[in-house]
N, C-alpha and C. Protein backbone atom coordinates (compact mmCIF):
# COMPACT_ATOMS: atom_id res chain seq x y z
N UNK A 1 105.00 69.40 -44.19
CA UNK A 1 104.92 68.83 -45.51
C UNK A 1 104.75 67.33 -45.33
N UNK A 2 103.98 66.75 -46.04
CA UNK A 2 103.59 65.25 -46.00
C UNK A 2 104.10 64.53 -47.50
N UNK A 3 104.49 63.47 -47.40
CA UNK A 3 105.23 63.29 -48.22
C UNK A 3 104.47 61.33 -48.14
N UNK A 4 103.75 60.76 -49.51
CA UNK A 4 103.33 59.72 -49.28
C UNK A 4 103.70 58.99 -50.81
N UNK A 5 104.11 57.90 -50.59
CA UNK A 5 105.16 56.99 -51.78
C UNK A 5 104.54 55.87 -51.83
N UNK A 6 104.00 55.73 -53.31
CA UNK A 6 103.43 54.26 -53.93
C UNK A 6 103.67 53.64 -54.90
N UNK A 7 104.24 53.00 -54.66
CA UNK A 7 104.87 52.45 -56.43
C UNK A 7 105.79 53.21 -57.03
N UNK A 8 105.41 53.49 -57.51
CA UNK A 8 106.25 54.29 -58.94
C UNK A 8 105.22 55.82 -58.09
N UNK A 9 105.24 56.69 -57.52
CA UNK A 9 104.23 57.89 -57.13
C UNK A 9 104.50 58.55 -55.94
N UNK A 10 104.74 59.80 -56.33
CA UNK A 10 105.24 60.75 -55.04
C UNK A 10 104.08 61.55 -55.17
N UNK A 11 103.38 61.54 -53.72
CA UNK A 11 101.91 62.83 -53.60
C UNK A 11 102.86 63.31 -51.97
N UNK A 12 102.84 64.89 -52.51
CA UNK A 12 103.08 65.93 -51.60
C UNK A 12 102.39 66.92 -51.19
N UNK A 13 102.35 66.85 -50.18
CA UNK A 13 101.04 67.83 -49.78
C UNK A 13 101.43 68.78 -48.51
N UNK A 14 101.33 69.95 -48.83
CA UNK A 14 101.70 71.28 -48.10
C UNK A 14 100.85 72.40 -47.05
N UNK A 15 101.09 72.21 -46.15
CA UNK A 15 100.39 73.68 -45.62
C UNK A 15 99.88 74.92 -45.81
N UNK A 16 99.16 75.48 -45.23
CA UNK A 16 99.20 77.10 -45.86
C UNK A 16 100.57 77.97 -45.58
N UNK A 17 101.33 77.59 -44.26
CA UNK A 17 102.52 78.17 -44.23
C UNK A 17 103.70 77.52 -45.03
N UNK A 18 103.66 76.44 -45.41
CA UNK A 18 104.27 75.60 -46.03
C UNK A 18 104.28 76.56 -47.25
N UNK A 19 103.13 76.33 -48.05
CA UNK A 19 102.55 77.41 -49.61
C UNK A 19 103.73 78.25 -49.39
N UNK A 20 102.99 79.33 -48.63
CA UNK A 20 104.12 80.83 -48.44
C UNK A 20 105.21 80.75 -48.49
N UNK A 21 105.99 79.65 -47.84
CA UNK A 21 107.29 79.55 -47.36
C UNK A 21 107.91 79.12 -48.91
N UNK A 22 107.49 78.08 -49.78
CA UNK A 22 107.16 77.63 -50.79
C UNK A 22 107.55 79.15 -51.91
N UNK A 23 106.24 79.77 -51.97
CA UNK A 23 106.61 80.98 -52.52
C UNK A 23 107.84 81.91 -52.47
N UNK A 24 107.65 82.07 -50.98
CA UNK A 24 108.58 83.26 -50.93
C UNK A 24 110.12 82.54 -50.76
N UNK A 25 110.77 81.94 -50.45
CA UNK A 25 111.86 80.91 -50.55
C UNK A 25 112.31 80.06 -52.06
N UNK A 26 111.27 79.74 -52.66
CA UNK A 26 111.51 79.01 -53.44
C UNK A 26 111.68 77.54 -53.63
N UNK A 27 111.86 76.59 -52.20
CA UNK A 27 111.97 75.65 -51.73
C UNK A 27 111.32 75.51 -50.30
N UNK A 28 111.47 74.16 -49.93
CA UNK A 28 110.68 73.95 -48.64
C UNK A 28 111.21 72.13 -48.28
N UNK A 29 112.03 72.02 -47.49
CA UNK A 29 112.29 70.91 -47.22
C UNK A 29 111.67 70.19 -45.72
N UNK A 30 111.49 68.79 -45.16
CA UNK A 30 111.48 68.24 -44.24
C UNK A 30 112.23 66.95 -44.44
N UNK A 31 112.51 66.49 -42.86
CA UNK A 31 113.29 65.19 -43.04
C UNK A 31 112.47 64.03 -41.69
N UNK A 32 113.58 62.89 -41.54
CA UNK A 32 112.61 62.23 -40.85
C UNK A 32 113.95 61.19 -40.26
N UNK A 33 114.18 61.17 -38.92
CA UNK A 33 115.15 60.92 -38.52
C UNK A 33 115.05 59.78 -37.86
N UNK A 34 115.94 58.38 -38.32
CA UNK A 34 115.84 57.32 -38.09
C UNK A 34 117.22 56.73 -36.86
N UNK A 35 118.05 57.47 -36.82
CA UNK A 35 118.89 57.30 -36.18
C UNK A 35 119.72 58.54 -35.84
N UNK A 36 120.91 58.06 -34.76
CA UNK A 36 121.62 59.39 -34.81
C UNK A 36 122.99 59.77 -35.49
N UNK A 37 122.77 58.63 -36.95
CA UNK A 37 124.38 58.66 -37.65
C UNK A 37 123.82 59.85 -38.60
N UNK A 38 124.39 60.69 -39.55
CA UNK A 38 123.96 61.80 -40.61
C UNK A 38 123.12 60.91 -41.79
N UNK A 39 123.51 59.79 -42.05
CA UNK A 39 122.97 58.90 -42.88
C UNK A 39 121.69 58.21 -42.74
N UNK A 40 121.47 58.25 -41.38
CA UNK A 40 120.14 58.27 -41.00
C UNK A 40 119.23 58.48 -41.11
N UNK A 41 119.26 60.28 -41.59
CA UNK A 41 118.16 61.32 -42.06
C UNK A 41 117.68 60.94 -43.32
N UNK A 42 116.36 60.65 -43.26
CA UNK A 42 115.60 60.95 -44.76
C UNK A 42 115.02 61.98 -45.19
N UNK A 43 115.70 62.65 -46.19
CA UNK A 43 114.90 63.98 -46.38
C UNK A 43 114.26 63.93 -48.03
N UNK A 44 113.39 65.00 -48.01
CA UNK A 44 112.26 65.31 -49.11
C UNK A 44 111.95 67.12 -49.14
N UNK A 45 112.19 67.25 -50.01
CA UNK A 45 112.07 68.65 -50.54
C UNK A 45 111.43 68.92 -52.13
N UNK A 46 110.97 70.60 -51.94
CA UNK A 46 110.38 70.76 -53.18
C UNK A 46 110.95 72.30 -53.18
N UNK A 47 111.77 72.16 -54.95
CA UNK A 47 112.14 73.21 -55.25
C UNK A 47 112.03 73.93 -56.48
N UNK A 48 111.38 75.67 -56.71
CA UNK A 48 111.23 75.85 -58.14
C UNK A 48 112.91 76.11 -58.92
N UNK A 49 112.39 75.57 -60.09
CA UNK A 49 113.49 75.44 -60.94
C UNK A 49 113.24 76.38 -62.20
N UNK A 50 114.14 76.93 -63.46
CA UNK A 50 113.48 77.53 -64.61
C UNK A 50 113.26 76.13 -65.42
N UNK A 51 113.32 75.19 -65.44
CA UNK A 51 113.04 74.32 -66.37
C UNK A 51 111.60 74.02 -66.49
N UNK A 52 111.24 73.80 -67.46
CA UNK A 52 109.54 73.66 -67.70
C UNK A 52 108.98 72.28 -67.19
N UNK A 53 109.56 71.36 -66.89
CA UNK A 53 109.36 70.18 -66.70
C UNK A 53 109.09 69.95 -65.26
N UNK A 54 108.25 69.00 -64.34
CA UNK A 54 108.15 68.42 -63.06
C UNK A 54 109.10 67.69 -63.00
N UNK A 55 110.06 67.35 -62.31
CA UNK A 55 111.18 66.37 -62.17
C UNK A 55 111.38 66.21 -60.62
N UNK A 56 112.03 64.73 -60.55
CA UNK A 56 112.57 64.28 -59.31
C UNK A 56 113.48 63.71 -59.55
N UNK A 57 114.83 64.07 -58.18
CA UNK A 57 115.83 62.89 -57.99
C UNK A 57 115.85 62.61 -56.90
N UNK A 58 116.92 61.47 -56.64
CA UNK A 58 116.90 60.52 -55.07
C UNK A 58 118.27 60.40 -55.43
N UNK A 59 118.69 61.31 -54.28
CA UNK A 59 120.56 61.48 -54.16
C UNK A 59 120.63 61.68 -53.17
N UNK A 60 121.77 60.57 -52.24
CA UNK A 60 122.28 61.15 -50.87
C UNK A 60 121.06 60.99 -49.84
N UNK A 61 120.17 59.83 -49.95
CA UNK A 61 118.98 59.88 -49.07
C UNK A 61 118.45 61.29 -48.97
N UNK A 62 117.74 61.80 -50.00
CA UNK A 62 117.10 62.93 -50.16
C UNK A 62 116.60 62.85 -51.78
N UNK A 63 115.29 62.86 -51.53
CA UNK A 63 113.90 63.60 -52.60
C UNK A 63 114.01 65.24 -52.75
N UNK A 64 114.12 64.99 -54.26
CA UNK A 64 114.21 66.52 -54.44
C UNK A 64 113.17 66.80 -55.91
N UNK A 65 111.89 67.26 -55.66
CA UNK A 65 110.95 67.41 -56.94
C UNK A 65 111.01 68.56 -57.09
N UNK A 66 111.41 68.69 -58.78
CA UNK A 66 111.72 70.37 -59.23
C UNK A 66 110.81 70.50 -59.45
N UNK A 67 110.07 71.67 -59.45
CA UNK A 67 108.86 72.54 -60.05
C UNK A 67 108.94 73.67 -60.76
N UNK A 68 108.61 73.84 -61.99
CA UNK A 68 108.46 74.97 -62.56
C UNK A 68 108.55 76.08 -62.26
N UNK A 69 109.23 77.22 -62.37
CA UNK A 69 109.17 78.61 -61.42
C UNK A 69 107.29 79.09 -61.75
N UNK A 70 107.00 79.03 -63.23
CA UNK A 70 105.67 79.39 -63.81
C UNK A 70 104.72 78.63 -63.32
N UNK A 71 104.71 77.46 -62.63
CA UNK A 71 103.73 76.58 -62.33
C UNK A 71 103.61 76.99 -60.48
N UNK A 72 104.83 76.67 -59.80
CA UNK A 72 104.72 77.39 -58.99
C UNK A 72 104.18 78.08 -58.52
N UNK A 73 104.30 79.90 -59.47
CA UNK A 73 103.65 80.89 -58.96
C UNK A 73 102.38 80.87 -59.00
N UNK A 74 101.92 80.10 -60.01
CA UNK A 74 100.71 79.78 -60.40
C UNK A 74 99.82 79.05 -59.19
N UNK A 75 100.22 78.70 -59.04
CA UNK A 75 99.82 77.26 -57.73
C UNK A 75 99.87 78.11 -56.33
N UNK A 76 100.70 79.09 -56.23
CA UNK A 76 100.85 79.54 -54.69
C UNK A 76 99.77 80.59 -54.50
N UNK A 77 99.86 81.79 -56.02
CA UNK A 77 98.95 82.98 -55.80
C UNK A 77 97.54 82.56 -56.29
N UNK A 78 97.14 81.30 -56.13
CA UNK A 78 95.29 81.39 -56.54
C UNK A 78 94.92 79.85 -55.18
N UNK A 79 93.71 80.16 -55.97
CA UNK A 79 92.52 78.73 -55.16
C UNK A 79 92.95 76.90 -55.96
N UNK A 80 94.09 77.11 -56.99
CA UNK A 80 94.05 76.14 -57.31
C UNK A 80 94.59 74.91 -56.56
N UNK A 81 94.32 73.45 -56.28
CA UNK A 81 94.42 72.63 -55.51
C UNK A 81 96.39 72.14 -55.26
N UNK A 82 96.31 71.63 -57.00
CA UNK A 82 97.54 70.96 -56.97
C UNK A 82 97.58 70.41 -58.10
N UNK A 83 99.05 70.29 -58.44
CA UNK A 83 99.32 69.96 -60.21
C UNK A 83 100.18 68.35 -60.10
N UNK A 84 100.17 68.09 -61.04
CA UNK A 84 100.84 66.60 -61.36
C UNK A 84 101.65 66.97 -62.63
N UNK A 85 102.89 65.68 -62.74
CA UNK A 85 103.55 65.68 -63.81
C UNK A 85 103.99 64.15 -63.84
N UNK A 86 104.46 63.61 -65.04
CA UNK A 86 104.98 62.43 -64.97
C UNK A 86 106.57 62.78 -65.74
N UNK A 87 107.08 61.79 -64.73
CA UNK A 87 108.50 61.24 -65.16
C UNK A 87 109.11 60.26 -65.78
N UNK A 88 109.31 60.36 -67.32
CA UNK A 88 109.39 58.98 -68.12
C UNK A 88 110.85 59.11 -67.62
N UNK A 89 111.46 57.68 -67.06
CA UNK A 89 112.38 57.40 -67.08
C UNK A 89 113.45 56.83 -67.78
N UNK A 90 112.40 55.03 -68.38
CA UNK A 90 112.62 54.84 -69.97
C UNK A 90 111.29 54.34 -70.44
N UNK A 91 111.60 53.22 -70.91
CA UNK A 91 110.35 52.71 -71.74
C UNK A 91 109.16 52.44 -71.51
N UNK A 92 109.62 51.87 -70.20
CA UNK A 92 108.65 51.11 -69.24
C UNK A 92 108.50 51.54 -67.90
N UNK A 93 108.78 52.62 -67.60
CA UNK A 93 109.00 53.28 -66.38
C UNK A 93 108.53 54.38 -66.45
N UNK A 94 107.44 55.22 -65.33
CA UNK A 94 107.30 56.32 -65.07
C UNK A 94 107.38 56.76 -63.97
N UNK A 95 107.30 57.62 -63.38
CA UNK A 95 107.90 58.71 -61.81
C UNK A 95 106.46 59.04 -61.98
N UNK A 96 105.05 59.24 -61.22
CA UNK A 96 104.37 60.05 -61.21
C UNK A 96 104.38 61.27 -60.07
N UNK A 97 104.03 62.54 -60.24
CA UNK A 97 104.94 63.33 -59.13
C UNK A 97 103.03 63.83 -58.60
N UNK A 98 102.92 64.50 -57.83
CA UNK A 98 101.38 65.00 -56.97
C UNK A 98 101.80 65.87 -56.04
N UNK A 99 101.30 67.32 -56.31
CA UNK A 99 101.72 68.01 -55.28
C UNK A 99 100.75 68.95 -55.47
N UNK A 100 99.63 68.63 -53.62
CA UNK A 100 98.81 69.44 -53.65
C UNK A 100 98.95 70.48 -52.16
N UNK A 101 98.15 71.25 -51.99
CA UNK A 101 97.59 72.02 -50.89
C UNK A 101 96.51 70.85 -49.36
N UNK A 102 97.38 70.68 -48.74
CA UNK A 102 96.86 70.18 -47.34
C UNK A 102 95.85 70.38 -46.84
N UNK A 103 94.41 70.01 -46.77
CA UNK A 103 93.49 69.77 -46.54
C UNK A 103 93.03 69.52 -45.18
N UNK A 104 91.89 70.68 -44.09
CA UNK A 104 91.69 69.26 -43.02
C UNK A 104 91.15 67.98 -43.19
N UNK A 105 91.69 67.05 -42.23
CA UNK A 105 91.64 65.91 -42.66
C UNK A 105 89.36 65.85 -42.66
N UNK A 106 89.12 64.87 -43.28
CA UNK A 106 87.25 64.62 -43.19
C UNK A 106 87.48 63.81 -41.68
N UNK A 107 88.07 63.01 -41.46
CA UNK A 107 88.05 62.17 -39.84
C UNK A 107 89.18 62.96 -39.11
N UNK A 108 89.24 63.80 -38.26
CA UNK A 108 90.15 64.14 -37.14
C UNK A 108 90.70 62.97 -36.38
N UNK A 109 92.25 63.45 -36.34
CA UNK A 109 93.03 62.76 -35.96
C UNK A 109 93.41 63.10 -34.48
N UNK A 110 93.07 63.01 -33.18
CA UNK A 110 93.59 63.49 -32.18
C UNK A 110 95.42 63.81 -32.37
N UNK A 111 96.24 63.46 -32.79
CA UNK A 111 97.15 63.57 -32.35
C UNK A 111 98.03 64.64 -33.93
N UNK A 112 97.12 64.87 -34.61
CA UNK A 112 97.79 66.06 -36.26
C UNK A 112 97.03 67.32 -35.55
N UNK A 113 97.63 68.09 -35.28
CA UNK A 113 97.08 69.57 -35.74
C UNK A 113 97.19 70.12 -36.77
N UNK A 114 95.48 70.46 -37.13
CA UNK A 114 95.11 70.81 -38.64
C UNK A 114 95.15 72.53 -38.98
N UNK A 115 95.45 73.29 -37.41
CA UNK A 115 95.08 74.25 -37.48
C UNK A 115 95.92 75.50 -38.61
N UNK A 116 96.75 74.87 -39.31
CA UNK A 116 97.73 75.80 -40.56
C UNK A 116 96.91 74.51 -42.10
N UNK A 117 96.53 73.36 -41.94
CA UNK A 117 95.43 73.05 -43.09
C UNK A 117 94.40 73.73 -44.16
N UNK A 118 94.34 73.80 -45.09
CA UNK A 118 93.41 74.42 -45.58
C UNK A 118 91.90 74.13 -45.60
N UNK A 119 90.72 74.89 -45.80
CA UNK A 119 89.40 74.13 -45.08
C UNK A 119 89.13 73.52 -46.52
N UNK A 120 88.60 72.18 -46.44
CA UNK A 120 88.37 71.12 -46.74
C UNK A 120 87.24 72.25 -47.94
N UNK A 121 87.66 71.83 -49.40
CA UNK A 121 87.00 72.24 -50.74
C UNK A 121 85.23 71.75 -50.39
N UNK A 122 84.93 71.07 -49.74
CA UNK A 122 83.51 70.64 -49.90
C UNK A 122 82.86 71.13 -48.62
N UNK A 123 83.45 71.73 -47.59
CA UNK A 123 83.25 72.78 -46.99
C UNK A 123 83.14 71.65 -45.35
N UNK A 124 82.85 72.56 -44.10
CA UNK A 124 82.92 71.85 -42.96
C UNK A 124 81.80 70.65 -43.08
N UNK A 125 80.85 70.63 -43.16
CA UNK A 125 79.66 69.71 -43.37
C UNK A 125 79.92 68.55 -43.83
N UNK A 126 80.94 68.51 -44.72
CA UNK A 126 81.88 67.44 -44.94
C UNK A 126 82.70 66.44 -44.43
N UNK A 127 83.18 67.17 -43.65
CA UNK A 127 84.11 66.67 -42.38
C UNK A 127 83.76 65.93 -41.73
């Protein structure tokens, strides 16, 4: 799971085993380990929820974006890419959330294996 933060904007982007795991689990977490105290760990997860809404919190050094159970299933059993939601926080503030299906990359990276990636929507010729 790739996990990339801009501003105010969380884009998440998943594997094909990721998807499944996604589906059949209901959640799917990774972390990213900066040291060897417990506080160290940064983690990011995505979990379906029954609430209709896309939501995120940041508790305990950990990302947690709820997803729809209906949007979800929606998203795991077809060809569709990836859905967005925004998070009004207050007035002047929004959360934008992005969570798509993992792509091979168009420039290969010697050192990512793409081989659980999905093939690139505009097909190899692309690449």
């Amino acid at each position: 799971m790739k996990l990339r933060i801009k501003g105010n904007s969380l884009r998440i982007r998943l594997s094909r085993s990721e998807v499944e795991e996604f589906g059949r689990a209901g959640k799917i977490e990774e972390s990213v380990t900066f040291g060897l105290q417990p506080q160290n760990t940064f983690r990011y997860k995505i979990e379906k929820t029954p609430s209709d809404d896309i939501t995120a919190s940041f508790l305990d050094g950990k990302i947690t974006v709820f997803v729809p159970d209906r949007l979800a299933g929606t998203w795991v059993e077809s060809e569709q890419i990836g859905f967005e939601g925004r998070q009004v926080l207050d007035e002047e503030t929004v959360l934008s959330i992005l969570i798509e299906k993992d792509f091979v990359c168009r420039t290969p990276r010697e050192d990512e294996d793409q081989s659980d990636s999905y093939p690139h929507p505009k097909g190899e010729d692309f690449c």
